[in-house]
C-alpha atoms as a PDB file:
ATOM      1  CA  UNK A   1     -32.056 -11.294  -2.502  1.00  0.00           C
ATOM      2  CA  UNK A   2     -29.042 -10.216  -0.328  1.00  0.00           C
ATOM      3  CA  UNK A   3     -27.467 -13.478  -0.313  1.00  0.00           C
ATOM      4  CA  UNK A   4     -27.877 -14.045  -4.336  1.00  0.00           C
ATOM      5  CA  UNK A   5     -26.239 -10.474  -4.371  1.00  0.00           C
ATOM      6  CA  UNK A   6     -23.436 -11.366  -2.532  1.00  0.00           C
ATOM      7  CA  UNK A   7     -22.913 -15.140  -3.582  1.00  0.00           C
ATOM      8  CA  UNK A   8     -23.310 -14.004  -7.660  1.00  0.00           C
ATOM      9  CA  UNK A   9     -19.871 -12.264  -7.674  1.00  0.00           C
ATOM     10  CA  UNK A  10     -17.864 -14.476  -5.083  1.00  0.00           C
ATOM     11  CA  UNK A  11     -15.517 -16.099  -7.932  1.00  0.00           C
ATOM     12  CA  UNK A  12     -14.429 -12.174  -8.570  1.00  0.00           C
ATOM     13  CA  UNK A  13     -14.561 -10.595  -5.009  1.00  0.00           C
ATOM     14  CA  UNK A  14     -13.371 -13.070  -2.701  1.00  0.00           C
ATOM     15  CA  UNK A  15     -16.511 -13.887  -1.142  1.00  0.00           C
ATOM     16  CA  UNK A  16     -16.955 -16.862   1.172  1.00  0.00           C
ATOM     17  CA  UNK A  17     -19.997 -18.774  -0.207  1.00  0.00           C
ATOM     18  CA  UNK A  18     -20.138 -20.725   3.338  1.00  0.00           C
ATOM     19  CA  UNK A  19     -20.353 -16.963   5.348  1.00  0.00           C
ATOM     20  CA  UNK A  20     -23.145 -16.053   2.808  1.00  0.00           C
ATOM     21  CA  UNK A  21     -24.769 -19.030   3.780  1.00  0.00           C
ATOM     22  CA  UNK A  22     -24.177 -18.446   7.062  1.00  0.00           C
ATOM     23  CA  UNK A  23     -26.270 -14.836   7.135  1.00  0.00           C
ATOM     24  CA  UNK A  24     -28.878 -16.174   4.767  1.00  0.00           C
ATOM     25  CA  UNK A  25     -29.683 -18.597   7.343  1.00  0.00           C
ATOM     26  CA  UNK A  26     -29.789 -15.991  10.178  1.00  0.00           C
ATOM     27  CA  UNK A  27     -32.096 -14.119   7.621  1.00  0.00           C
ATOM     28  CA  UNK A  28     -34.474 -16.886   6.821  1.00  0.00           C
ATOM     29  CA  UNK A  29     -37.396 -15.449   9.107  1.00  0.00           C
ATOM     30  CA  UNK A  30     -37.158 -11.949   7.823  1.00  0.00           C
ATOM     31  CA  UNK A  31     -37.575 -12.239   4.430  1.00  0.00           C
ATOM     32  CA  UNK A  32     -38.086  -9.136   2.462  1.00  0.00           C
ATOM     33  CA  UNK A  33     -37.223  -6.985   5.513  1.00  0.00           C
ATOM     34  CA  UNK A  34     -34.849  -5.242   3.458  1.00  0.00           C
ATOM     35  CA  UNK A  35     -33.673  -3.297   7.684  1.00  0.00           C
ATOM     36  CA  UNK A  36     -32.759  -7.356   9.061  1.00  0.00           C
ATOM     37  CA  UNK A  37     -30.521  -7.796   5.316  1.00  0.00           C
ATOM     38  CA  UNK A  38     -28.550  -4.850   5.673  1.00  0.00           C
ATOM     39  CA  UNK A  39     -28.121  -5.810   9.985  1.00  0.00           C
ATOM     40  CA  UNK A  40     -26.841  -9.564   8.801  1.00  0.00           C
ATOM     41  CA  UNK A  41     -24.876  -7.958   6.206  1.00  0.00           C
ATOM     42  CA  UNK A  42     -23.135  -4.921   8.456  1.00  0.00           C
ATOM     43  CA  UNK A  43     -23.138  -7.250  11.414  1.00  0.00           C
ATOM     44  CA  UNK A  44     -20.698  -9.987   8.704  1.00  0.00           C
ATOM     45  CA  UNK A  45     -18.904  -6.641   7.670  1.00  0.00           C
ATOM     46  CA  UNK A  46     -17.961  -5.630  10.935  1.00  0.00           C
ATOM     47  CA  UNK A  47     -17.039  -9.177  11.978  1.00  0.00           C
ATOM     48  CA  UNK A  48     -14.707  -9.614   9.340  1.00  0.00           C
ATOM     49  CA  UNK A  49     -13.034  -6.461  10.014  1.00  0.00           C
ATOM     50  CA  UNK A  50     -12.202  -7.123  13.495  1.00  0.00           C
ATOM     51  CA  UNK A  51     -10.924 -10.636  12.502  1.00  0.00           C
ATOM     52  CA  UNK A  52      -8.687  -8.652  10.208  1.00  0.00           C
ATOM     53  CA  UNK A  53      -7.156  -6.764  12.857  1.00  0.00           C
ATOM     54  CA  UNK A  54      -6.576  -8.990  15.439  1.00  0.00           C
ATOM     55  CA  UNK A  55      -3.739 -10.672  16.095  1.00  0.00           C
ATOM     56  CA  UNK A  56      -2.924 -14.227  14.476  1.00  0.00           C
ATOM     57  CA  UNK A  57      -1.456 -16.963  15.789  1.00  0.00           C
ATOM     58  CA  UNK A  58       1.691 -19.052  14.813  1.00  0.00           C
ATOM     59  CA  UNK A  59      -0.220 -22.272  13.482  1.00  0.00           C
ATOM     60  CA  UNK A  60      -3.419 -19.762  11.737  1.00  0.00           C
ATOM     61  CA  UNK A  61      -4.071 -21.170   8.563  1.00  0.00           C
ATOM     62  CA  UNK A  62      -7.182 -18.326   7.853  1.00  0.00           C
ATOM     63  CA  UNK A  63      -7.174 -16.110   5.129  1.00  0.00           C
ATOM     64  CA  UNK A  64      -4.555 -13.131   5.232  1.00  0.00           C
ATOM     65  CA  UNK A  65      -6.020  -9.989   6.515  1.00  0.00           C
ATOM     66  CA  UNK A  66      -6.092  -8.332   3.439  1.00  0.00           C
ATOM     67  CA  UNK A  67      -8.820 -10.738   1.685  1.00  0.00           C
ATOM     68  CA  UNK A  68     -10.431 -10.602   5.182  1.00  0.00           C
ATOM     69  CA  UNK A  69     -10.746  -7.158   4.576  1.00  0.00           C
ATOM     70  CA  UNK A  70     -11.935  -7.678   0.952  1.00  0.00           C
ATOM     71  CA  UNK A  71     -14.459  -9.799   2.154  1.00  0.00           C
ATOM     72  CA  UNK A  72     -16.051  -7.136   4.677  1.00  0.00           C
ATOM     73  CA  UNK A  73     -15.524  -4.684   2.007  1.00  0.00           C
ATOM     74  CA  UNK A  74     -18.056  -6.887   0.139  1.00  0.00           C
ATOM     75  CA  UNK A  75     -20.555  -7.396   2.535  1.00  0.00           C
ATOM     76  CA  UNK A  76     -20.689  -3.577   3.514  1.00  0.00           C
ATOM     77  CA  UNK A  77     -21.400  -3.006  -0.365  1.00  0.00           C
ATOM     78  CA  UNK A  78     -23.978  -6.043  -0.448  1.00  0.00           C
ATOM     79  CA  UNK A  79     -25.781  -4.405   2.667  1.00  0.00           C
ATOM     80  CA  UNK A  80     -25.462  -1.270   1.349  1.00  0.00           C
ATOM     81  CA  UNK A  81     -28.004  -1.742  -1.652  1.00  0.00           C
ATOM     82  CA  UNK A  82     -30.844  -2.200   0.347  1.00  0.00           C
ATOM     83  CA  UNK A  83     -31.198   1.112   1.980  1.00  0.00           C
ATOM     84  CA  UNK A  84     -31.082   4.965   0.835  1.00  0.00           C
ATOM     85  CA  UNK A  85     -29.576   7.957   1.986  1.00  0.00           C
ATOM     86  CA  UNK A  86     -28.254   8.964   3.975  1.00  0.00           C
ATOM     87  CA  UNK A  87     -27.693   5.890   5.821  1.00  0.00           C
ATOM     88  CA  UNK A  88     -26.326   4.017   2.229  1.00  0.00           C
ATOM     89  CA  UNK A  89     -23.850   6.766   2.340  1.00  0.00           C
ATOM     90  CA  UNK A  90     -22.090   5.642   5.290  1.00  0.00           C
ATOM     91  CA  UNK A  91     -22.452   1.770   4.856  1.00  0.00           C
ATOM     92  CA  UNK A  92     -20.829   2.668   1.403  1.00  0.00           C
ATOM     93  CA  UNK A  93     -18.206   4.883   3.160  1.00  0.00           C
ATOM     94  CA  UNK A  94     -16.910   2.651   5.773  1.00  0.00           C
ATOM     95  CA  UNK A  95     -16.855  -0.139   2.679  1.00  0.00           C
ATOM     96  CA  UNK A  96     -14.254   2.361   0.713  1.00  0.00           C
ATOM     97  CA  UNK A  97     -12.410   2.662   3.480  1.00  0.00           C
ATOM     98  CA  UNK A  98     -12.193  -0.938   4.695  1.00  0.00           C
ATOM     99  CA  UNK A  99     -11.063  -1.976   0.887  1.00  0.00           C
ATOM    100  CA  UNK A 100      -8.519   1.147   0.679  1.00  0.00           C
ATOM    101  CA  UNK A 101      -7.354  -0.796   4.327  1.00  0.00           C
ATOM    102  CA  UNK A 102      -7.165  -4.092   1.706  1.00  0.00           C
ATOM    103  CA  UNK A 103      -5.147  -2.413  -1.144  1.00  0.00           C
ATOM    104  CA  UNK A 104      -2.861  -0.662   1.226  1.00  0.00           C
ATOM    105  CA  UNK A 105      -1.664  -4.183   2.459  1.00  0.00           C
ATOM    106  CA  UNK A 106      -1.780  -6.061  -1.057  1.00  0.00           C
ATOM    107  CA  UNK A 107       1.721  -6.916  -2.239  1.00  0.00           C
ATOM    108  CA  UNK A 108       2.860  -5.263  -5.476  1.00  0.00           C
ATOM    109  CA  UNK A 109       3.568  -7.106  -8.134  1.00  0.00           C
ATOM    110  CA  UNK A 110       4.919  -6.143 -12.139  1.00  0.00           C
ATOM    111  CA  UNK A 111       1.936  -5.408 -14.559  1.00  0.00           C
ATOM    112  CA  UNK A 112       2.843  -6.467 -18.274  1.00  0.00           C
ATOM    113  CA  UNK A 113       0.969  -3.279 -19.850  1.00  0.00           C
ATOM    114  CA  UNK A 114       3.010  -0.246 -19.235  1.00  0.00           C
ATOM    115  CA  UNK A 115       5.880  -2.095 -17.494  1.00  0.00           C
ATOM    116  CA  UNK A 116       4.971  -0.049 -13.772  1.00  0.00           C
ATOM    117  CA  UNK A 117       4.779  -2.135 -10.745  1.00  0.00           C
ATOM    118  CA  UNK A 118       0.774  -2.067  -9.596  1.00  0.00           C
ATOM    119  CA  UNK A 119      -0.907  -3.690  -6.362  1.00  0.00           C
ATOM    120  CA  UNK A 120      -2.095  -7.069  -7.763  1.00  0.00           C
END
């Protein structure tokens, strides 16, 4: 269920379909232990997020930190649905705050309706 959660939306979010793979495989001997989909899911998160931090080399031809950022933003939010409060409140909180980490990179760009300039 996680992975078809996170893999449905990828064209829109930035999702890796390879990485969702990747934890649905790591999943495959706990299915419907909702606990082990939100682990693989925060475990991807948090990966993702330290990736986005860390240094990059000269020659790095990986994504840009801010859709490395997106993309743990996603997986936080994917985890997320599969547990209540108040845990789901703080996998949803640290997802909020990785994306406003995203938007506050993303370069601004002109928007045609009303003319203002708009992260895009």
């Amino acid at each position: 269920m996680a992975c078809s959660s996170a893999s449905g939306p990828a064209p829109w979010t930035g999702i890796e379909i390879d990485e969702v793979h990747r934890v649905g495989l790591a999943l495959d001997e706990h299915v419907g232990d909702d606990n082990a989909c939100v682990r693989g899911m925060d475990s991807h998160g948090e990966t993702r997020s330290r990736r986005a931090g860390a240094p990059r080399r000269r020659a790095d031809t990986s994504a840009p930190p801010r859709r490395v950022l997106l993309r743990a933003s996603r997986y936080y939010q994917t985890g997320e649905r599969f547990i209540h409060p108040p845990r789901s409140m703080e996998v949803y909180a640290k997802s909020v705050k990785i994306f406003k980490d995203a938007a506050a990179i993303l370069p601004l760009s002109p928007h045609r309706a009303g003319g203002s300039a708009v992260r895009g």
